[in-house]
C-alpha atoms as a PDB file:
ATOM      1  CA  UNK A   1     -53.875 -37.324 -55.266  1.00  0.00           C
ATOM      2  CA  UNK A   2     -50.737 -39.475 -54.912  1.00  0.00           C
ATOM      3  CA  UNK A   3     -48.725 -36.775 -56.330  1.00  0.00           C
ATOM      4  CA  UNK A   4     -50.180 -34.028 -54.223  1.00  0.00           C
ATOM      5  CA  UNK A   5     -49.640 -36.462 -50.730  1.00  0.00           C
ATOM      6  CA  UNK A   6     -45.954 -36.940 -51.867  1.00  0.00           C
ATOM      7  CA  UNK A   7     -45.701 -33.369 -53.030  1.00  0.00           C
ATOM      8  CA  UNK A   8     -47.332 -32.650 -49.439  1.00  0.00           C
ATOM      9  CA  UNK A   9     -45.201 -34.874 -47.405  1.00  0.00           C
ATOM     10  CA  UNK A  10     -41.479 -33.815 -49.358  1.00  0.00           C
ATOM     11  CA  UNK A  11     -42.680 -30.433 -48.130  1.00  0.00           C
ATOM     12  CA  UNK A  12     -42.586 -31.555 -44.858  1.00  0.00           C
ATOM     13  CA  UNK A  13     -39.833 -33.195 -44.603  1.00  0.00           C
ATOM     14  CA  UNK A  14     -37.954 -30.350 -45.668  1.00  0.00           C
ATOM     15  CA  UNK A  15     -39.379 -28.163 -43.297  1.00  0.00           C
ATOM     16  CA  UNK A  16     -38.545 -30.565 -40.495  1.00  0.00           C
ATOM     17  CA  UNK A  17     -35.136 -31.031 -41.982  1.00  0.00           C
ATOM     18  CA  UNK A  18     -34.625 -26.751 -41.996  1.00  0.00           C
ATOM     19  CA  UNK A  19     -36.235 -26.378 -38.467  1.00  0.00           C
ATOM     20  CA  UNK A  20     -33.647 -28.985 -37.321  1.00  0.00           C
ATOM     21  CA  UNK A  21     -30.665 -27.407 -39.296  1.00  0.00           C
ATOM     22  CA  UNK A  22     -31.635 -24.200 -37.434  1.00  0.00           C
ATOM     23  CA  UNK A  23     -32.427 -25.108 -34.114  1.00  0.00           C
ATOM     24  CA  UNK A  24     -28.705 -27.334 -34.522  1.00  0.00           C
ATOM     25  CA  UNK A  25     -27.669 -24.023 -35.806  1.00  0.00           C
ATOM     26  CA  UNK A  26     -28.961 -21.576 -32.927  1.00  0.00           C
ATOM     27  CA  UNK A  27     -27.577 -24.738 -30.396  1.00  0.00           C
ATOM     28  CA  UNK A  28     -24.010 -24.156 -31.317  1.00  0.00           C
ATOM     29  CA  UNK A  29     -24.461 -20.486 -31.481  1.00  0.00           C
ATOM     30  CA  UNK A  30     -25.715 -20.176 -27.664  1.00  0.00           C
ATOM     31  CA  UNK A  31     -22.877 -22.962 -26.670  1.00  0.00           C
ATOM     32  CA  UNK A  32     -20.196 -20.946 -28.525  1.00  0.00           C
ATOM     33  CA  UNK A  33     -21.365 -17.686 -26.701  1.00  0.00           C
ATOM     34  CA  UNK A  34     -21.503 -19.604 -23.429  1.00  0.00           C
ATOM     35  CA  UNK A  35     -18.069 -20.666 -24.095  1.00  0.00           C
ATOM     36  CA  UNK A  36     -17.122 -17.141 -24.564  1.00  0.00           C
ATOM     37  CA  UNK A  37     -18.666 -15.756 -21.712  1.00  0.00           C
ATOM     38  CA  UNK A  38     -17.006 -18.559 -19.236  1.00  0.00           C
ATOM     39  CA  UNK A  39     -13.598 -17.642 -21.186  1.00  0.00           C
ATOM     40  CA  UNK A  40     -13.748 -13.699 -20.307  1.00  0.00           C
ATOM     41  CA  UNK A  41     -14.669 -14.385 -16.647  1.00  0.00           C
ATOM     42  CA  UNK A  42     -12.014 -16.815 -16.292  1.00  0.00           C
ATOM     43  CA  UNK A  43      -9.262 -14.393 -17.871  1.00  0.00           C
ATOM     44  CA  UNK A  44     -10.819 -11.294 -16.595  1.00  0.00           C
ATOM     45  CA  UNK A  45     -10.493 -13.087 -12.746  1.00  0.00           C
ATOM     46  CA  UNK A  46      -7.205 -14.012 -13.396  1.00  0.00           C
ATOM     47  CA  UNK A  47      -6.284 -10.499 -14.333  1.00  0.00           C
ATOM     48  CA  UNK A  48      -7.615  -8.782 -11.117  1.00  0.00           C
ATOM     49  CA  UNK A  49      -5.923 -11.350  -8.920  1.00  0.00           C
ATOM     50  CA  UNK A  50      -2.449 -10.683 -10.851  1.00  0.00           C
ATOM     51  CA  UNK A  51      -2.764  -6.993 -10.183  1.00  0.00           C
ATOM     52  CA  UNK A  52      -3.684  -7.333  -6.583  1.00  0.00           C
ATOM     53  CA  UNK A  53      -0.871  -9.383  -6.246  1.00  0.00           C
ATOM     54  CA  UNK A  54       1.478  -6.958  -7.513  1.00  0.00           C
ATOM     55  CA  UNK A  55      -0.248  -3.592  -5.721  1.00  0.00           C
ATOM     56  CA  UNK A  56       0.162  -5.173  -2.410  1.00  0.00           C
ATOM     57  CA  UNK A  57       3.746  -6.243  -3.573  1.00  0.00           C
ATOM     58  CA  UNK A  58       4.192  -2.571  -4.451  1.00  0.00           C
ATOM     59  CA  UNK A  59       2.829  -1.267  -1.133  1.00  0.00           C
ATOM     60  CA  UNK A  60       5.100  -3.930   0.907  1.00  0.00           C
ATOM     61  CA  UNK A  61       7.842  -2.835  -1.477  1.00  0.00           C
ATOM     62  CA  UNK A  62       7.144   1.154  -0.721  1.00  0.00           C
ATOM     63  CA  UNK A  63       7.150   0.453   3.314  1.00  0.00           C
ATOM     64  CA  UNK A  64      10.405  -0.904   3.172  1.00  0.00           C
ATOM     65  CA  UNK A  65      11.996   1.351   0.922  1.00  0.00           C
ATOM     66  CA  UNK A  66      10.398   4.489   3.199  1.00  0.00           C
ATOM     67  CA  UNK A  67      11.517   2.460   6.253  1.00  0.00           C
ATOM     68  CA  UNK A  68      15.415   2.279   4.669  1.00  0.00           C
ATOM     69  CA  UNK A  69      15.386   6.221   3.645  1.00  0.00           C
ATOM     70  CA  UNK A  70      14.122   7.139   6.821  1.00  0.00           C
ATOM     71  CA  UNK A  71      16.709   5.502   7.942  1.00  0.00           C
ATOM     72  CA  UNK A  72      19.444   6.233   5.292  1.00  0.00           C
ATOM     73  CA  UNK A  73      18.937  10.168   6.136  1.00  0.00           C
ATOM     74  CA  UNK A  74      18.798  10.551   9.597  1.00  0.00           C
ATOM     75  CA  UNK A  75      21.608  10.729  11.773  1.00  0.00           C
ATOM     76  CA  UNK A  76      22.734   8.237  14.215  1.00  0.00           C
ATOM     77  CA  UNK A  77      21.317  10.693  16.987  1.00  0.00           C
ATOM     78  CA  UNK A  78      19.019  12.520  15.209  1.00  0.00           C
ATOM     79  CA  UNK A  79      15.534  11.071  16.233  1.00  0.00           C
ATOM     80  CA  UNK A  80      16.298   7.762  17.734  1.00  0.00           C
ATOM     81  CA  UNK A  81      18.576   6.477  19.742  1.00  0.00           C
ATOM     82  CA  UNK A  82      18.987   2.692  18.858  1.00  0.00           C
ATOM     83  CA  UNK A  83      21.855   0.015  19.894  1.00  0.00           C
ATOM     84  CA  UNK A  84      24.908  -0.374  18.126  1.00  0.00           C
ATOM     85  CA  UNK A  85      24.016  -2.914  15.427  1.00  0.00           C
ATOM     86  CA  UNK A  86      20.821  -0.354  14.957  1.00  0.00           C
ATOM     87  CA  UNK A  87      23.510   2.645  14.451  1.00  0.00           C
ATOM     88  CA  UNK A  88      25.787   0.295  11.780  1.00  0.00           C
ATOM     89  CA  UNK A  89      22.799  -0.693   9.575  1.00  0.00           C
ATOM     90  CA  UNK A  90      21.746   2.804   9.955  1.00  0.00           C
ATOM     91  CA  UNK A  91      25.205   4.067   8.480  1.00  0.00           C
ATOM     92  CA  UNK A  92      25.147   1.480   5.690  1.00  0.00           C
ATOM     93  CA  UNK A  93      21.952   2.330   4.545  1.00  0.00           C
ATOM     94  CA  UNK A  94      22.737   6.435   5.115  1.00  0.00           C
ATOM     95  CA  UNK A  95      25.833   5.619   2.378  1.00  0.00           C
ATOM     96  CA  UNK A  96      23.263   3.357   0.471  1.00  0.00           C
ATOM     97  CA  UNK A  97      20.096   6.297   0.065  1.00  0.00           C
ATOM     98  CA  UNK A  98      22.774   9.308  -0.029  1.00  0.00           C
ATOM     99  CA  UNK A  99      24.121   7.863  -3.417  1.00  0.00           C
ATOM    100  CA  UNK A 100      20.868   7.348  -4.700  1.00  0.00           C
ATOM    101  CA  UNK A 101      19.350  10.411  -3.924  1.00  0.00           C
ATOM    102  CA  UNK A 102      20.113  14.009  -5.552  1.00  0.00           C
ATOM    103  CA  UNK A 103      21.563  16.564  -2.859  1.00  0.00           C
ATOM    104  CA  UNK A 104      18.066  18.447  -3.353  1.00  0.00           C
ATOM    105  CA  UNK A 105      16.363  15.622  -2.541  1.00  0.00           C
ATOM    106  CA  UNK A 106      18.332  14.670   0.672  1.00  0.00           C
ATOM    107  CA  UNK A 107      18.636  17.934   1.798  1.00  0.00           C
ATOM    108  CA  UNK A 108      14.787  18.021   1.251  1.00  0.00           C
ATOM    109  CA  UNK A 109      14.052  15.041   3.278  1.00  0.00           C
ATOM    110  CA  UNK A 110      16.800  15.825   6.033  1.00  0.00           C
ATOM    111  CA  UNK A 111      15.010  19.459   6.686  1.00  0.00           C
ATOM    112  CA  UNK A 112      11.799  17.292   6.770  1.00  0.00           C
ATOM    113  CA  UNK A 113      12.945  14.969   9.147  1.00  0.00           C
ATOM    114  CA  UNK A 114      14.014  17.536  11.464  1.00  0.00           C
ATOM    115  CA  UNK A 115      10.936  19.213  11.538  1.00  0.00           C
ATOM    116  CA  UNK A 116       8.677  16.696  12.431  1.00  0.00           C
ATOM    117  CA  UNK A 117      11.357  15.866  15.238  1.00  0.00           C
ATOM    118  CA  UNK A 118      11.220  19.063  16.535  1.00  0.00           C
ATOM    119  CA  UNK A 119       7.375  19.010  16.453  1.00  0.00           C
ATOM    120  CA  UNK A 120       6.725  15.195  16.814  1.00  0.00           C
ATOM    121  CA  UNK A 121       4.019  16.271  20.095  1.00  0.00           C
ATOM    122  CA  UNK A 122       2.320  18.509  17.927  1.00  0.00           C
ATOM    123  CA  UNK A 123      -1.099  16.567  17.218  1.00  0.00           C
ATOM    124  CA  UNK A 124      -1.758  19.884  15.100  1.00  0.00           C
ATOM    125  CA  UNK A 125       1.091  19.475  12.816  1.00  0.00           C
ATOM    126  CA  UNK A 126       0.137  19.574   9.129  1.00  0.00           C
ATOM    127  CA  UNK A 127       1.324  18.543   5.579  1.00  0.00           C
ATOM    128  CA  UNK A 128       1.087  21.969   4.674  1.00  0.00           C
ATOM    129  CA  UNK A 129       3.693  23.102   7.719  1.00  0.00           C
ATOM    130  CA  UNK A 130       5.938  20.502   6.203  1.00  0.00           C
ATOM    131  CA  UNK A 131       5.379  21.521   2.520  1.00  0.00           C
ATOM    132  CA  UNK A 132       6.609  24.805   3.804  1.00  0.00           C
ATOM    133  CA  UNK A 133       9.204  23.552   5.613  1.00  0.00           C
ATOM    134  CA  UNK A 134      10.702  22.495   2.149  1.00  0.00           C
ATOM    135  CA  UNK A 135       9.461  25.584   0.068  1.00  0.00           C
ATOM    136  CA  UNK A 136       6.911  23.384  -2.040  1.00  0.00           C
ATOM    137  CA  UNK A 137       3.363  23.525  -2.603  1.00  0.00           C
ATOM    138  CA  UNK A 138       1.080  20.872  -1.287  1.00  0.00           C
ATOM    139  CA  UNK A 139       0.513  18.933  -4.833  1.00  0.00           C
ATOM    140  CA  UNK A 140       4.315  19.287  -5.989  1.00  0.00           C
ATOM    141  CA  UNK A 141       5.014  17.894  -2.214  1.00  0.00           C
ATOM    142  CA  UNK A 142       2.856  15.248  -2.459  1.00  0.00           C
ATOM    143  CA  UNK A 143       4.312  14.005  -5.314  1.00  0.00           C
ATOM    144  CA  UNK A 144       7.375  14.323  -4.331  1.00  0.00           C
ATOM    145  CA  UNK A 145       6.615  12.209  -1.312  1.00  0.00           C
ATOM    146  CA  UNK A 146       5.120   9.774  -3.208  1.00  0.00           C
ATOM    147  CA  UNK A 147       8.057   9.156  -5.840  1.00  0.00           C
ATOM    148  CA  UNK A 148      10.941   9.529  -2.757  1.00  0.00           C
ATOM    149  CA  UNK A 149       9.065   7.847  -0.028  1.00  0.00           C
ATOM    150  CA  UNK A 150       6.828   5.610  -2.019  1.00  0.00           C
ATOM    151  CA  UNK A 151       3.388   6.974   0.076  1.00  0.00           C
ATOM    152  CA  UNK A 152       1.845  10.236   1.201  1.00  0.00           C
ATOM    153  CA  UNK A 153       2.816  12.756   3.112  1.00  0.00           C
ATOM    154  CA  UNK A 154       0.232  12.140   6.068  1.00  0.00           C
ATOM    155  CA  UNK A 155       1.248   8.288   6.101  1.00  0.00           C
ATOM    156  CA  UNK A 156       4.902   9.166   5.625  1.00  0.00           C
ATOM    157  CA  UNK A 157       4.186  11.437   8.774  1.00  0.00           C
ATOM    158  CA  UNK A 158       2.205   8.705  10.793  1.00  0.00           C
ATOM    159  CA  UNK A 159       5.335   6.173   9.946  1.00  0.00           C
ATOM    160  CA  UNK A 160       7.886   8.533  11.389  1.00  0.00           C
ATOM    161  CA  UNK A 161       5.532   8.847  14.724  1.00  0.00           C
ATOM    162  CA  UNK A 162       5.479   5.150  15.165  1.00  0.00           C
ATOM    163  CA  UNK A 163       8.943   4.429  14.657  1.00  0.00           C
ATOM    164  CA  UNK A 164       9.778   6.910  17.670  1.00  0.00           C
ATOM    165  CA  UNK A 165       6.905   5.525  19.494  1.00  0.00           C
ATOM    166  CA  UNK A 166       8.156   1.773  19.017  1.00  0.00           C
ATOM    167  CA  UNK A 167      11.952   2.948  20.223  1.00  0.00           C
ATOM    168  CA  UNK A 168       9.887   4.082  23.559  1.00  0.00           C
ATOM    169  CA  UNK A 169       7.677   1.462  23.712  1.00  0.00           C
ATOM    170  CA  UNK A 170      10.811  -0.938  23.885  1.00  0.00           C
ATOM    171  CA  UNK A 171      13.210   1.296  26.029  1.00  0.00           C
ATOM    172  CA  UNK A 172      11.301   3.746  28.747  1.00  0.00           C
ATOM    173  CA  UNK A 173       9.864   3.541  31.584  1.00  0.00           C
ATOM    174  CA  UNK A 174       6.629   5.859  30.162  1.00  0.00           C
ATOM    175  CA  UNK A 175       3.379   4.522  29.878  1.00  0.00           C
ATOM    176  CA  UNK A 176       1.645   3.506  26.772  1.00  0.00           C
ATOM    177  CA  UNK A 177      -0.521   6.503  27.204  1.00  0.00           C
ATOM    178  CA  UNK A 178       2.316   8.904  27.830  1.00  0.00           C
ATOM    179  CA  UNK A 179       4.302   7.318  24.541  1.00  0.00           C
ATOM    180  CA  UNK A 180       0.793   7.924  22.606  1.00  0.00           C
ATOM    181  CA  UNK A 181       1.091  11.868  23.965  1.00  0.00           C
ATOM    182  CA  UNK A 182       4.637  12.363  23.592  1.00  0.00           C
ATOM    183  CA  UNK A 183       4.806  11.295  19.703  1.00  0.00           C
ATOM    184  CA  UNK A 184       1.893  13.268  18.922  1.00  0.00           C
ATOM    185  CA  UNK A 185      -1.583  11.299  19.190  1.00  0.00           C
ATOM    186  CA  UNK A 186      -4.586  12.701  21.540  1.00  0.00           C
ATOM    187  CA  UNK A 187      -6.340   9.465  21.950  1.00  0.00           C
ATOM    188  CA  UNK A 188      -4.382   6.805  23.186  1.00  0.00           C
ATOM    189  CA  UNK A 189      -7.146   4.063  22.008  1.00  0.00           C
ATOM    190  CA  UNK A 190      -6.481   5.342  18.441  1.00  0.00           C
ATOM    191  CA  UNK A 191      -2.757   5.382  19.136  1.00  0.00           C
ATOM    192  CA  UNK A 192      -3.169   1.416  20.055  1.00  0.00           C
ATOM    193  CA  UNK A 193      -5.001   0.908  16.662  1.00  0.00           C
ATOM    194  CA  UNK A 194      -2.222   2.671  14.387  1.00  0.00           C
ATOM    195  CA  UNK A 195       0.702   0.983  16.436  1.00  0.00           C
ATOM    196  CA  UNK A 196      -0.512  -2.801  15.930  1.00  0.00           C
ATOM    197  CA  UNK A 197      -1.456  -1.946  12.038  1.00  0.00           C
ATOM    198  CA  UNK A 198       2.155  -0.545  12.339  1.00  0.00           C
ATOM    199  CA  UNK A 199       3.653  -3.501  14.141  1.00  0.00           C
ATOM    200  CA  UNK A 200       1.729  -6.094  13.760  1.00  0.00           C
ATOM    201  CA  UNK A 201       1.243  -5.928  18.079  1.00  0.00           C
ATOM    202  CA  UNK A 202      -0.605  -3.809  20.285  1.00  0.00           C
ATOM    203  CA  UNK A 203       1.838  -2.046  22.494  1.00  0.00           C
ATOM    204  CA  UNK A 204       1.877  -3.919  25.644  1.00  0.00           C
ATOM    205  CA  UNK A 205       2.444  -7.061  23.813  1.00  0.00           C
ATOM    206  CA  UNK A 206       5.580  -4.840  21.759  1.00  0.00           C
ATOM    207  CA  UNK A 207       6.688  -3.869  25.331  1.00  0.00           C
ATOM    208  CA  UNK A 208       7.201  -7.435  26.495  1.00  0.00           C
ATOM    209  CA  UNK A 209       8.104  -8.728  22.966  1.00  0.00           C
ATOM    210  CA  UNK A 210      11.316  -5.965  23.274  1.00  0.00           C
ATOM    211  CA  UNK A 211      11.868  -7.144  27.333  1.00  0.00           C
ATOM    212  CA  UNK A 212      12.181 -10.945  26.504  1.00  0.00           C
END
């Protein structure tokens, strides 16, 4: 009987001893996955951030470099009419994009440019007009754009309508509606929106900004 009670009672204390070893076991398991877990979010978080960061440095980046080719291929006269310091960075950045771009290219962009000039009051004009313009086909155009310009053809488009619509804003006499009409919006409410995602102002407050 004393055997059997201390058989009985090693048994137990083994058992108690392997439930322990597991549970201990099955603790460090579901702390090591934990760990894990906390890890991934941490470094998957930290990725997304870093390449937000860098595709709204990009899209900064592509605004000004459109903003300096626009400006690098147009003329002095061509679209706008700006003040002398205007017309000298103009020229310095016209010698700046001409080396950098191939004559195809600039000759590409210049017919462009002309184009929507000649047509800025259309509210009908079209990428397609302007892919014809240039003897390309829409997807070949669009990727062009995209690799000269550094964004589409439409916002490409859109930018070259508010630049000539800030130069008016700033300079004539024409109402904000009339500016909205002459650069080729039909609502002058959505004009308003575009110009102070543009500009960072809504045209009045442009107006006054340029008069101070």
């Amino acid at each position: 009987m004393l055997s059997l009670t201390t058989t009985t009672a090693t048994a137990i204390l083994t058992s108690t001893s392997l439930y322990g070893a597991t549970a201990g076991t099955w603790g460090n398991t579901w702390s090591g996955v934990f760990i894990v877990v906390l890890a991934v979010i941490v470094i998957g978080g930290g990725i997304c951030f870093l390449l937000l960061h860098h595709r709204n440095k990009n899209y900064q980046a592509g605004n000004d470099r459109t903003h300096e080719t626009y400006n690098g291929v147009m003329n002095g006269d061509d679209l706008l009419e700006g003040s002398d310091e205007r017309n000298e960075y103009g020229a310095a950045s016209q010698r700046t994009n001409r080396q950098q771009m191939s004559s195809a290219d600039l000759l590409m962009v210049e017919r462009m440019n002309k184009y929507i000039k000649d047509h800025i009051s259309d509210p009908n004009l079209k990428i397609e007009d302007l892919a014809n313009t240039v003897n390309l086909g829409r997807t070949v155009y669009y990727e062009k754009m995209k690799n000269l310009m550094g964004m589409s053809p439409s916002d490409y488009l859109r930018h070259i309508r508010m630049e000539q619509a800030k130069e008016l804003v700033a300079t004539s006499d024409m109402t904000i509606s009339q500016v909205a009409y002459h650069v080729g919006f039909t609502d002058p409410k959505y004009f308003r929106i575009c110009f102070k995602k543009e500009t960072g102002k809504t045209p009045s407050e442009y107006r006054q900004t340029a008069h101070e």
